[in-house]
C-alpha atoms as a PDB file:
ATOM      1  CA  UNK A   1      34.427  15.196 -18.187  1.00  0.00           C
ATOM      2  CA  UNK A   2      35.508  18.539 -19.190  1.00  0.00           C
ATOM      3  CA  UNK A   3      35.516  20.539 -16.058  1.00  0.00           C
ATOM      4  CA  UNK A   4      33.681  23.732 -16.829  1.00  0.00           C
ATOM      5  CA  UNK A   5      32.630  25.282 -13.876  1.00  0.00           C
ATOM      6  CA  UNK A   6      34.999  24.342 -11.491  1.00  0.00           C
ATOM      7  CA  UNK A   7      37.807  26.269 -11.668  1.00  0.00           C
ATOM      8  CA  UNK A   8      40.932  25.302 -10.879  1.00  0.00           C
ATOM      9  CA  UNK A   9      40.734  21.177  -9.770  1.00  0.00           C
ATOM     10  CA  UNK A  10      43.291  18.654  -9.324  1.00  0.00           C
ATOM     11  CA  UNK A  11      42.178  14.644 -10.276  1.00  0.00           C
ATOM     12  CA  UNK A  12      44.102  12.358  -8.584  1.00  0.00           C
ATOM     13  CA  UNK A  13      43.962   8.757 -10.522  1.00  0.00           C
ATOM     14  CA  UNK A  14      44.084   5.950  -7.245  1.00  0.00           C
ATOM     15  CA  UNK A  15      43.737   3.283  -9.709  1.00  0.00           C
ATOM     16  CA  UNK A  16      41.648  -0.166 -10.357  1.00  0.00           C
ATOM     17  CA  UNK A  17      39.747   2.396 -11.787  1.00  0.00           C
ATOM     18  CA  UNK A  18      39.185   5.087  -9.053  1.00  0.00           C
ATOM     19  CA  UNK A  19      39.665   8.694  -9.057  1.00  0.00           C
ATOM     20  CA  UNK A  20      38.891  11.836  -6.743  1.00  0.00           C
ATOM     21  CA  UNK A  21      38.481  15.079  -7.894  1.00  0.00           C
ATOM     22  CA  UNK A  22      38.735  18.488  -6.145  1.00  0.00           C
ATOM     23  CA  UNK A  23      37.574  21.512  -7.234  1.00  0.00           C
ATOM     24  CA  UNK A  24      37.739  25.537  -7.055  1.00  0.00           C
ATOM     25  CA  UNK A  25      41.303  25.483  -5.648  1.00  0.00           C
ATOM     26  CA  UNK A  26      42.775  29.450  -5.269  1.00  0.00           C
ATOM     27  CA  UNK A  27      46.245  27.155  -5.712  1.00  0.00           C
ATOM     28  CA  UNK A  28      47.702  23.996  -7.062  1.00  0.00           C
ATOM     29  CA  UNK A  29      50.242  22.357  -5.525  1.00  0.00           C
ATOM     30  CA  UNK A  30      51.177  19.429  -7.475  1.00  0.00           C
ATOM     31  CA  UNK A  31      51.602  19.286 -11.293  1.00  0.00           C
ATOM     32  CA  UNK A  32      49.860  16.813 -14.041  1.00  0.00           C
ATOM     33  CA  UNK A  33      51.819  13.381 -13.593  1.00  0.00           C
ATOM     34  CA  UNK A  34      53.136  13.934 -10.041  1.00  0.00           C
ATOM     35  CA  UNK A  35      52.574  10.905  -7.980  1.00  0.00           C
ATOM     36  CA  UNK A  36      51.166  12.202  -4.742  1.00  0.00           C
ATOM     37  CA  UNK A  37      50.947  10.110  -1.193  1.00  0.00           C
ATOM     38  CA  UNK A  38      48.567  10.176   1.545  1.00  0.00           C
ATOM     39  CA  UNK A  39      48.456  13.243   3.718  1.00  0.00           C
ATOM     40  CA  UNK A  40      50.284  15.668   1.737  1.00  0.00           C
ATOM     41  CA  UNK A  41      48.591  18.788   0.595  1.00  0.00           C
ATOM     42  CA  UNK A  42      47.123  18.640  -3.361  1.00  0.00           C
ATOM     43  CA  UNK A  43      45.847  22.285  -3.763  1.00  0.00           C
ATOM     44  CA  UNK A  44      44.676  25.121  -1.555  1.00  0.00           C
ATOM     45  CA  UNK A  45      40.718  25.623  -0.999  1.00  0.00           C
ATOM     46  CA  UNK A  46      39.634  28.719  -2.883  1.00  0.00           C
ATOM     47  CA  UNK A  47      36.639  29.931  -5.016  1.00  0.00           C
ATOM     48  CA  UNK A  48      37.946  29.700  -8.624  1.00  0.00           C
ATOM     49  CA  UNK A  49      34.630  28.782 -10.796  1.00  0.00           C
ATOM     50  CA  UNK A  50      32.384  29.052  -7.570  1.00  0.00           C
ATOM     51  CA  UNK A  51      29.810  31.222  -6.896  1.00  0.00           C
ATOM     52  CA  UNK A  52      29.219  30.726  -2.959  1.00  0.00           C
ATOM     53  CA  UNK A  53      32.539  31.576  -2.069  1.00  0.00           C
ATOM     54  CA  UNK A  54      35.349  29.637  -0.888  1.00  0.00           C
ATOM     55  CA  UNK A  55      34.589  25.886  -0.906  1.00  0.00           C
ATOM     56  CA  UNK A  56      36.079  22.376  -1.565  1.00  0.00           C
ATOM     57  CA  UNK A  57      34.332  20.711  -4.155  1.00  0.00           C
ATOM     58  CA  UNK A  58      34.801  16.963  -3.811  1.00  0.00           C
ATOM     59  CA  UNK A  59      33.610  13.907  -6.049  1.00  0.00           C
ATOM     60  CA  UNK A  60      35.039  10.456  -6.236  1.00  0.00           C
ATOM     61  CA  UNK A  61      34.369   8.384  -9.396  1.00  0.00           C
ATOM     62  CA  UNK A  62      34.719   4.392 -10.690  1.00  0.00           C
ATOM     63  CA  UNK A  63      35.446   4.492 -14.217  1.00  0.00           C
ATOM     64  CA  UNK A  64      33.215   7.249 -16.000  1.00  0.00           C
ATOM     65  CA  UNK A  65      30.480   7.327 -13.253  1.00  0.00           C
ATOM     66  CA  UNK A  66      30.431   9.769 -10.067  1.00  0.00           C
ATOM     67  CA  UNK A  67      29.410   7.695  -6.935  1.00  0.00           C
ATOM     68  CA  UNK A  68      27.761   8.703  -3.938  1.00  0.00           C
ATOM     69  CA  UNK A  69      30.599  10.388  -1.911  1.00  0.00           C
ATOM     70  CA  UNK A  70      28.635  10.405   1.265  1.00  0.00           C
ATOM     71  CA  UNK A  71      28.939   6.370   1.483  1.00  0.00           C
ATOM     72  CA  UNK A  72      32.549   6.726   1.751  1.00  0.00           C
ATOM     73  CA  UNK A  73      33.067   9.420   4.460  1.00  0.00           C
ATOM     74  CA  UNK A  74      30.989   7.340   7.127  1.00  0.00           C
END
């Protein structure tokens, strides 16, 4: 994955082989390395690398596949 196109992102490893990834952040708010916890605020939506605007762009992925993200918001 090299991330062209979507600006500025933030991958959060949950491990077991799971990781999100959210894109086109205007601001980061952790670093690389910092452990993060549930609830607490990763980035701020934005429209770095996107060309509709401001927008969260959201994938989750199992080892080096993307899954279908809409099975796991039900």
């Amino acid at each position: 994955f090299d991330g062209v196109g979507f600006g500025q992102m933030v991958i959060v490893d949950h491990g077991n082989g799971y990781r999100t990834l959210y894109a086109h952040a205007s601001e980061l708010l952790v670093k690389e390395g910092q452990r993060v916890r549930k609830g607490q605020t990763i980035a701020r939506v934005g429209d770095t690398g996107s060309l509709k605007g401001s927008i969260l762009y959201f994938e989750i992925w199992k080892g080096t596949k993307a899954m279908r993200t809409i099975r796991w918001l039900r």
